[in-house]
Protein backbone atom coordinates (compact mmCIF):
# COMPACT_ATOMS: atom_id res chain seq x y z
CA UNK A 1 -3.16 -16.16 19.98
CA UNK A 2 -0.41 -14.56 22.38
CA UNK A 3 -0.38 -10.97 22.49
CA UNK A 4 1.08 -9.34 25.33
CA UNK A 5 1.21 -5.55 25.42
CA UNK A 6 4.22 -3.66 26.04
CA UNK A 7 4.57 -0.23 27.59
CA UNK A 8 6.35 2.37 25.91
CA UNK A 9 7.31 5.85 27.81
CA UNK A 10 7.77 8.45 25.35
CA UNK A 11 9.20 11.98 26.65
CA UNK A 12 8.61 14.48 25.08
CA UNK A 13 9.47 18.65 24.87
CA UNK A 14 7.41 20.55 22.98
CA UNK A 15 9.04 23.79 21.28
CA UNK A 16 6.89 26.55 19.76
CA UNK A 17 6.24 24.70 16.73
CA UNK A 18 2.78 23.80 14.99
CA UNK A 19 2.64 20.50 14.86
CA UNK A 20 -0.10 18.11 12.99
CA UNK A 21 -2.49 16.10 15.15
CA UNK A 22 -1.62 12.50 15.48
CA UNK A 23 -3.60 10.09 12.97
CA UNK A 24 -5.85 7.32 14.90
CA UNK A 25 -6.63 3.61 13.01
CA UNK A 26 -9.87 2.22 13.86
CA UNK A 27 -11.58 -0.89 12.80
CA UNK A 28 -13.47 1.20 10.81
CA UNK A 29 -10.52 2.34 8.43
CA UNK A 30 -10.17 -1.46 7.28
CA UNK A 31 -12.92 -0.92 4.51
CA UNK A 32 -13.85 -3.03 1.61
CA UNK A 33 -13.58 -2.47 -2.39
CA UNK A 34 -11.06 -2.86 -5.18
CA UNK A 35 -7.74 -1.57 -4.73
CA UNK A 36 -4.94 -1.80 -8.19
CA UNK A 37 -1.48 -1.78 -6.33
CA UNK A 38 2.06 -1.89 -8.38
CA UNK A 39 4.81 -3.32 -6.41
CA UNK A 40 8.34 -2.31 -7.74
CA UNK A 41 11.39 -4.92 -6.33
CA UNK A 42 14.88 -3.88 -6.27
CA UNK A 43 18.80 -4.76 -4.85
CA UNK A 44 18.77 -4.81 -0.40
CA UNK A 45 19.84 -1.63 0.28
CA UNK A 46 18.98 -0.01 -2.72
CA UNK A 47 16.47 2.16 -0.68
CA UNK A 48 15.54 2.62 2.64
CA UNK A 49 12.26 2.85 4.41
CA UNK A 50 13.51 6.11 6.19
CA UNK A 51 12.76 6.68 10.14
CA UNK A 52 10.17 6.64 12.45
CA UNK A 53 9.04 9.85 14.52
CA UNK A 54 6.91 12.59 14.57
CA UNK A 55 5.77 14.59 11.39
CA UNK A 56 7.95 12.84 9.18
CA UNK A 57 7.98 13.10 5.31
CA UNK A 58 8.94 9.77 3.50
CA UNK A 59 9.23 10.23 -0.15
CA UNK A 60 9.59 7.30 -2.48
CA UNK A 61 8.66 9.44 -5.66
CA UNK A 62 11.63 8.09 -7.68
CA UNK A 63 12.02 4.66 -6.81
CA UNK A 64 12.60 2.59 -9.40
CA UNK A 65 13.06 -1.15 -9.59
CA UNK A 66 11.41 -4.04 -11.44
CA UNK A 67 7.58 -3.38 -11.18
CA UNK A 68 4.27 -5.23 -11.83
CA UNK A 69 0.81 -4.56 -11.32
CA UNK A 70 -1.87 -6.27 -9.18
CA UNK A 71 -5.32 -5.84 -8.00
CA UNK A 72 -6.79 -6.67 -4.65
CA UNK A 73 -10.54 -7.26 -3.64
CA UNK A 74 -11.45 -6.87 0.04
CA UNK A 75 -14.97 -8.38 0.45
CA UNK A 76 -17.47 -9.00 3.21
CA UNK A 77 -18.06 -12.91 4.57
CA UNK A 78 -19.84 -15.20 3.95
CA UNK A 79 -20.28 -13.36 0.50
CA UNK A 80 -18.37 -16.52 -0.76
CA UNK A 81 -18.21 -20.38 -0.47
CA UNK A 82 -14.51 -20.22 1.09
CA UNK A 83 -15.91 -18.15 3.95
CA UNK A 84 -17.65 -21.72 5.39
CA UNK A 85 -14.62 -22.80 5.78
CA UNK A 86 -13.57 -20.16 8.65
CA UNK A 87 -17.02 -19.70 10.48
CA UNK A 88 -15.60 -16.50 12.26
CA UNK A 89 -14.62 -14.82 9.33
CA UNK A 90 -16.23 -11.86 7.87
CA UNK A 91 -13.42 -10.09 5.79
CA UNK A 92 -11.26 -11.67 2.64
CA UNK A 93 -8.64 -10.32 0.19
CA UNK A 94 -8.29 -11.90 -3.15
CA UNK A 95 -6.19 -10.96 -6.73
CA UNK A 96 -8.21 -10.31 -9.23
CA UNK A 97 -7.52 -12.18 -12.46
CA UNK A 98 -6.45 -8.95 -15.12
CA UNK A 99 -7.23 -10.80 -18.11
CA UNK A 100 -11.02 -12.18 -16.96
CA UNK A 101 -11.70 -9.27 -14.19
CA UNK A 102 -12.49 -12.03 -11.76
CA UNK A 103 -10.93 -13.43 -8.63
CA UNK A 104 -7.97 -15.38 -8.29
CA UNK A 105 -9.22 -19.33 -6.30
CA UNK A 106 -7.19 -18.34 -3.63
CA UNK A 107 -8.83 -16.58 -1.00
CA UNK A 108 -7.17 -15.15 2.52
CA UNK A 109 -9.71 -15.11 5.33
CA UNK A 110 -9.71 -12.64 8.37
CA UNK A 111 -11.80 -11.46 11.18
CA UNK A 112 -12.23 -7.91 12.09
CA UNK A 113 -13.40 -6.96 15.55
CA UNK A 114 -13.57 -3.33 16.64
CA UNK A 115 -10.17 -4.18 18.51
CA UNK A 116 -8.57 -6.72 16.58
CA UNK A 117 -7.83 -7.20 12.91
CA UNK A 118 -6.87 -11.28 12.77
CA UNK A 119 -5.79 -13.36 9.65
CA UNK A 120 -7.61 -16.74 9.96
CA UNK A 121 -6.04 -18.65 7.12
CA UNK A 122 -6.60 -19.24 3.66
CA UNK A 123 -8.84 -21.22 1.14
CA UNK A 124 -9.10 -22.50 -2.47
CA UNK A 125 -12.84 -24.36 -3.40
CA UNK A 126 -11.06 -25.35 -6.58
CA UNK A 127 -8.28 -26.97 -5.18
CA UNK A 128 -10.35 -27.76 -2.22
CA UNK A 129 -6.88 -26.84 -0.04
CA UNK A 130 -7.34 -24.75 3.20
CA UNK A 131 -4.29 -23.22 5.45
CA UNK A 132 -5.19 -22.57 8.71
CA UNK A 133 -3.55 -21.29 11.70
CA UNK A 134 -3.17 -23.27 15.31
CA UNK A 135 -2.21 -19.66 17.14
CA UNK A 136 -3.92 -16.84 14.45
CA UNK A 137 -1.79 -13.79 13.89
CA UNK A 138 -3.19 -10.21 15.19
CA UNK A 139 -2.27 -7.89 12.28
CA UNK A 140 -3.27 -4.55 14.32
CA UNK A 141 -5.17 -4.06 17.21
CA UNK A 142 -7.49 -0.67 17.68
CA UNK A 143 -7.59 1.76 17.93
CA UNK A 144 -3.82 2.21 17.30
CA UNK A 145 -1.52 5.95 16.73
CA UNK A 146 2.05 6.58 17.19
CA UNK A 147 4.13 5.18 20.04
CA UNK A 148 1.69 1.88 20.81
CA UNK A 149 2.90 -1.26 20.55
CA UNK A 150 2.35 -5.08 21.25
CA UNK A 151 3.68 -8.30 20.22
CA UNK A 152 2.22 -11.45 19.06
CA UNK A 153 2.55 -15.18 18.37
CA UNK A 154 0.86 -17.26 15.72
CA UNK A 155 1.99 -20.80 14.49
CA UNK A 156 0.86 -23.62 11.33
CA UNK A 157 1.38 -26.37 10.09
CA UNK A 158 1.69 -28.09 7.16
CA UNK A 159 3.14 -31.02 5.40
CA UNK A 160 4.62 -32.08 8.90
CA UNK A 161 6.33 -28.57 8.95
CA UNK A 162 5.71 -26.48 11.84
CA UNK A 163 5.98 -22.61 11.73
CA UNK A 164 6.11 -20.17 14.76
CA UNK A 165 6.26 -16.67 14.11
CA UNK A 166 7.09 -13.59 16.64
CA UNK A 167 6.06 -10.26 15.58
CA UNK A 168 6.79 -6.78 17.33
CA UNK A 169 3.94 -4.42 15.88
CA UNK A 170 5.48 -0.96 16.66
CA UNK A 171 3.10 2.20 15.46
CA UNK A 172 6.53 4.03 14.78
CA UNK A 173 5.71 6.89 12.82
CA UNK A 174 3.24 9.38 11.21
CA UNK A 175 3.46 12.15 8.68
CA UNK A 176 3.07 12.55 4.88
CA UNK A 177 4.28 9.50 2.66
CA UNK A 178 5.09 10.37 -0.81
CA UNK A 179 4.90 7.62 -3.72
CA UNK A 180 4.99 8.03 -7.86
CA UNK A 181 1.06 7.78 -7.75
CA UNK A 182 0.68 10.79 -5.05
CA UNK A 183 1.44 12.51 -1.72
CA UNK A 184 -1.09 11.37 1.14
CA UNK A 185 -1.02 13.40 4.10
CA UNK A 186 -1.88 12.11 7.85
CA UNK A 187 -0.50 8.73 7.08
CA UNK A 188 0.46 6.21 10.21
CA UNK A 189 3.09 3.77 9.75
CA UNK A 190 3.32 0.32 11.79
CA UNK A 191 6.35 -1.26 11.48
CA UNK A 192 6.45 -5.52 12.30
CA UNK A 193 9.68 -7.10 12.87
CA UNK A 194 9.04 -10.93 12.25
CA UNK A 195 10.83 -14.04 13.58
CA UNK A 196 10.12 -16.93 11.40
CA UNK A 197 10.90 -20.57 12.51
CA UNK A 198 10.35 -23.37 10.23
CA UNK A 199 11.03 -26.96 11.53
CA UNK A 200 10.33 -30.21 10.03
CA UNK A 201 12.16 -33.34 8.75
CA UNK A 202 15.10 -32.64 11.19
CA UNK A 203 15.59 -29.04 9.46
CA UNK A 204 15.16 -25.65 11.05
CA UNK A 205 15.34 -22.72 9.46
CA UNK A 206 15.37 -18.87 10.79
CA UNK A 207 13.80 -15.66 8.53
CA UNK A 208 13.19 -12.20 9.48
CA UNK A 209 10.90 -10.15 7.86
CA UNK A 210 10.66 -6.10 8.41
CA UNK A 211 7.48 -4.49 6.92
CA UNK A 212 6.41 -1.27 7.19
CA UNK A 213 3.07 -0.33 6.21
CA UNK A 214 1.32 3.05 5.97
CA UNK A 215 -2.41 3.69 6.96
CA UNK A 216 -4.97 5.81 6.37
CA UNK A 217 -8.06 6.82 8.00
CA UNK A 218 -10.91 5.46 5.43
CA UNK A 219 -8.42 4.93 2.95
CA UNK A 220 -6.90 1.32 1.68
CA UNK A 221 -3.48 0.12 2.69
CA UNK A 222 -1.59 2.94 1.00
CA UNK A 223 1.43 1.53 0.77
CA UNK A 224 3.81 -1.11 1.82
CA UNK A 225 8.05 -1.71 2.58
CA UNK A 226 9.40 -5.18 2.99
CA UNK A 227 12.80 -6.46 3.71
CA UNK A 228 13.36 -9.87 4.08
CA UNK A 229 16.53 -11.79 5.80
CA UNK A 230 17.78 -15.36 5.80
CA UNK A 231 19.26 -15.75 9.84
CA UNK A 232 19.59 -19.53 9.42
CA UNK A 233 21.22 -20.85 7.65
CA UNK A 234 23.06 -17.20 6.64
CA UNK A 235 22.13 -16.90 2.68
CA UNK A 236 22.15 -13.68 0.72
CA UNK A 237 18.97 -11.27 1.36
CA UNK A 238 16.10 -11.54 -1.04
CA UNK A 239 15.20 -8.58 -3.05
CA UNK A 240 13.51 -5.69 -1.42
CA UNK A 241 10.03 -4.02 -2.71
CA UNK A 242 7.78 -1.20 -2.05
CA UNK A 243 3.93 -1.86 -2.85
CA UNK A 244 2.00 1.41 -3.26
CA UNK A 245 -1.53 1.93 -4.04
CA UNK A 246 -2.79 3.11 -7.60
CA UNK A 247 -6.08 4.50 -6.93
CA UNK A 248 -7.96 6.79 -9.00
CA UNK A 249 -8.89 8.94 -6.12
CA UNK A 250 -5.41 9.70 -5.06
CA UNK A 251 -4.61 12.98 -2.70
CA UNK A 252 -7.63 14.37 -3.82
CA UNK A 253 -7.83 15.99 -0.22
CA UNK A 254 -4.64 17.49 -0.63
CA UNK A 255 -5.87 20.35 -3.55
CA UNK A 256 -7.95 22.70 -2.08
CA UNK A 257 -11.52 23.28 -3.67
CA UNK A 258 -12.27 25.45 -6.00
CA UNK A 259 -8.21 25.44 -6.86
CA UNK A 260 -8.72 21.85 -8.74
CA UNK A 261 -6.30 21.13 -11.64
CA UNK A 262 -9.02 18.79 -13.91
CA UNK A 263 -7.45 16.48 -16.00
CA UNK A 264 -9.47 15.17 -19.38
CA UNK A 265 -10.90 13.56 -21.70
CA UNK A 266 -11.27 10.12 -19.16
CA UNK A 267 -10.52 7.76 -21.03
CA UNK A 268 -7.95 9.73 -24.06
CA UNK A 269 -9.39 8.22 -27.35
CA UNK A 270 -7.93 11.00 -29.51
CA UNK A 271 -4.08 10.78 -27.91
CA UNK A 272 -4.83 13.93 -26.81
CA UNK A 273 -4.92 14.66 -22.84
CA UNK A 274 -5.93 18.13 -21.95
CA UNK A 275 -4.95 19.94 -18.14
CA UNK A 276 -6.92 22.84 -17.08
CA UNK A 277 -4.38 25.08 -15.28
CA UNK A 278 -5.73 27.46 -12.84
CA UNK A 279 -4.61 31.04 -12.67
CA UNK A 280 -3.28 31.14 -9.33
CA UNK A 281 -0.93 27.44 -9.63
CA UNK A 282 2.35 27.72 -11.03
CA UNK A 283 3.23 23.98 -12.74
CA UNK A 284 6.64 22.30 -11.74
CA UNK A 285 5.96 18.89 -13.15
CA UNK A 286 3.97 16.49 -15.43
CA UNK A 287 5.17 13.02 -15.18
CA UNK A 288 2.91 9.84 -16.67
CA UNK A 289 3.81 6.57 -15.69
CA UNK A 290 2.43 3.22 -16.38
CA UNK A 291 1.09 0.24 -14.40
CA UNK A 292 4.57 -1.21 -13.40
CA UNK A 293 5.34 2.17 -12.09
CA UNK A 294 8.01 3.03 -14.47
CA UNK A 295 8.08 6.35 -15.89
CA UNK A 296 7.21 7.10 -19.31
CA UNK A 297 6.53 10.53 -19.74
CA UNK A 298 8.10 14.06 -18.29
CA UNK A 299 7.50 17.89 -18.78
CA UNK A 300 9.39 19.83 -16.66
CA UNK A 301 7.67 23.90 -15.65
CA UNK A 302 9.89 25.30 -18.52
CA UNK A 303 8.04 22.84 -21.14
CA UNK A 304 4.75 23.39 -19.89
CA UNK A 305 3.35 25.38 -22.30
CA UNK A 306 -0.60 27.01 -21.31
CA UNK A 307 -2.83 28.55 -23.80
CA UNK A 308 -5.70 30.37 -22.34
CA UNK A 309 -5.09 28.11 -18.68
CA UNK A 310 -5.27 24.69 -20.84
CA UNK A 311 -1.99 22.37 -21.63
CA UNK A 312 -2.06 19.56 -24.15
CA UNK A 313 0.00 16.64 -23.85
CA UNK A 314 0.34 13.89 -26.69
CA UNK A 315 -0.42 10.30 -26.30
CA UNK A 316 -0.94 8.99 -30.10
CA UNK A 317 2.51 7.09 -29.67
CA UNK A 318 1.65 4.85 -25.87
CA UNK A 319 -0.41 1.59 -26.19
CA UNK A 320 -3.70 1.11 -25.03
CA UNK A 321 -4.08 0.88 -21.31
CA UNK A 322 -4.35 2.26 -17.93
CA UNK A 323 -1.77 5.17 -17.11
CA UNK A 324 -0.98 7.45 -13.80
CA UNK A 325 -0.38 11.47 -14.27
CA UNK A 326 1.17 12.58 -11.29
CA UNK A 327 1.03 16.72 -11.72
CA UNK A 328 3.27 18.53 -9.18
CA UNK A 329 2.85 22.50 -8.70
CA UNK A 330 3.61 24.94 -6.02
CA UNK A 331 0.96 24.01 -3.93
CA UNK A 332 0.74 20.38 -3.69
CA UNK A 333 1.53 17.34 -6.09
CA UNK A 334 -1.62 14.87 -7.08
CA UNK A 335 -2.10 12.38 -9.33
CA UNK A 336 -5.15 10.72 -11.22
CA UNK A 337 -6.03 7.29 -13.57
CA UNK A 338 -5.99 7.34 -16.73
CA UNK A 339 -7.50 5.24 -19.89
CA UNK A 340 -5.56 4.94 -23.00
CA UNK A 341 -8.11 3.73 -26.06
CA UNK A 342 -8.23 4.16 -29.36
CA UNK A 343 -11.10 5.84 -31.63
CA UNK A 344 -14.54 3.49 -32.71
């Protein structure tokens, strides 16, 4: 573990403008539970991750792509047998199977400190296979906000091929960050540029990796931008993606109390989903999408049709399943989980 610190001068003028106070990742923010995520590839270049800087608004509403659906479980060490193998671990992030609701073998391993977040390696019992790291890599440090920045070097190998990787960690931005599931305000992004050098059996080859990744306080990773790009040899870049989190509790901070647009019955058993309108919200948009993120239903405000404050949309026609309603209105735009079943 390398990490040397840099020091970064930032100038700044401040106009007579409000201006939102600076979001602050702790240790604390990197909390446990079960996260559903979709991930949605597409074409390099197809869209960008948009700029760093103060107050900015990134909005990835409409980005389309090929998408699928996973879900993550960040537990607590040792709360499982692949935890021995890294004695200084107490965090780990594993899939969880969709079609048995239980983990994937594979297991990534991490320590958190209250000023370092640091992948360990990884483990499968089944397998019995562990990948562990000569020089760990520092994923954050803490408490980070915009401007800090540090670099790092971590290094493994395996099957006589050694890897070395350089990061620049750059917090580079904060704001409100925009995605098909909701609009989270107060969100940090770090950006990591990534030098990859693979050598082994008289072959070297050169990647870089960009990711940007946008935090929370006491929220999960809410979402993530990764471009990836073959130095040497020079090949064509890989495909793009954007990884955004699906959670049922999405922007819920973002419509004010008492002003609460309640979406129901949870889960729709009838194929009939019912939005309570209040008075003082004027509707713009209804759009449901499913679990790859692609869009499957729209109303725009001159379809939304209220009777006595209440608007009924029709579902008999979708298959069973789990389904996002992303409701945008004068105010704000949130979104909520939904269950598709059918009647006992």
């Amino acid at each position: 573990m390398k990490t040397k610190y840099l020091l970064i001068i930032i100038l700044c003028t401040l106009f007579n403008v409000q201006i939102k106070a600076q979001p602050t990742i702790t240790s604390a923010d990197i909390i446990t539970g079960t996260f559903p995520y979709t991930d949605v590839s597409f074409a390099p270049g197809a869209y960008s991750p948009g700029s760093g800087g103060a107050n900015i608004t990134w909005d990835f509403s409409n980005i389309q792509g090929t998408g699928n659906g996973a879900t993550l479980f960040w537990g607590v060490c040792p709360g499982i047998p692949e935890c021995s193998a890294f004695p200084t671990a107490n965090r780990y992030i594993a899939v969880i199977d969709p079609s048995t609701g239980t983990q994937f073998p594979d297991k990534n391993l991490f320590r958190l400190t209250d000023t370092q977040f640091e992948h360990l390696g990884a483990r499968n019992e089944t397998m019995n296979f562990t990948y562990a790291y000569t020089d760990t890599p520092i994923e954050l440090t803490f408490p980070i906000t915009y401007g800090q920045s540090f670099t790092d070097t971590s290094s493994v190998t395996y099957n006589s091929i050694t890897t070395t990787t350089n990061d620049v960690i750059t917090a580079d931005g904060y704001g409100t960050l925009v995605t098909p599931a909701g609009t989270f305000t107060n969100v940090l992004r770090v950006k990591k540029v990534s030098t990859i050098t693979s050598s082994g059996a008289g072959v070297t080859t050169i990647t870089e990796t960009i990711t940007y990744v946008w935090y929370k306080n006491n929220r999960e990773t809410i979402a993530t931008f990764a471009i990836v790009n073959f130095i040497s040899p020079a090949l064509p870049p890989q495909s793009s993606n954007f990884q955004y989190t699906t959670n049922a509790n999405l922007a819920a901070e973002d419509i004010q109390a008492g002003k609460k647009i309640m979406v129901y019955p949870n889960p729709v058993k009838d194929g009939k989903l019912w939005i309570n309108i209040p008075s003082n919200v004027k509707m713009k948009s209804i759009r449901i999408y499913d679990m790859t993120g692609k869009q499957i239903f729209t109303e725009l405000q001159h379809q939304i049709i209220q009777i006595g404050g209440k608007h009924m949309i029709s579902l008999q026609n979708y298959p069973e399943g789990t389904y996002i309603v992303k409701i945008e209105t004068d105010k704000n735009t949130s979104s909520s989980t939904i269950q598709i079943g059918k009647s006992n």
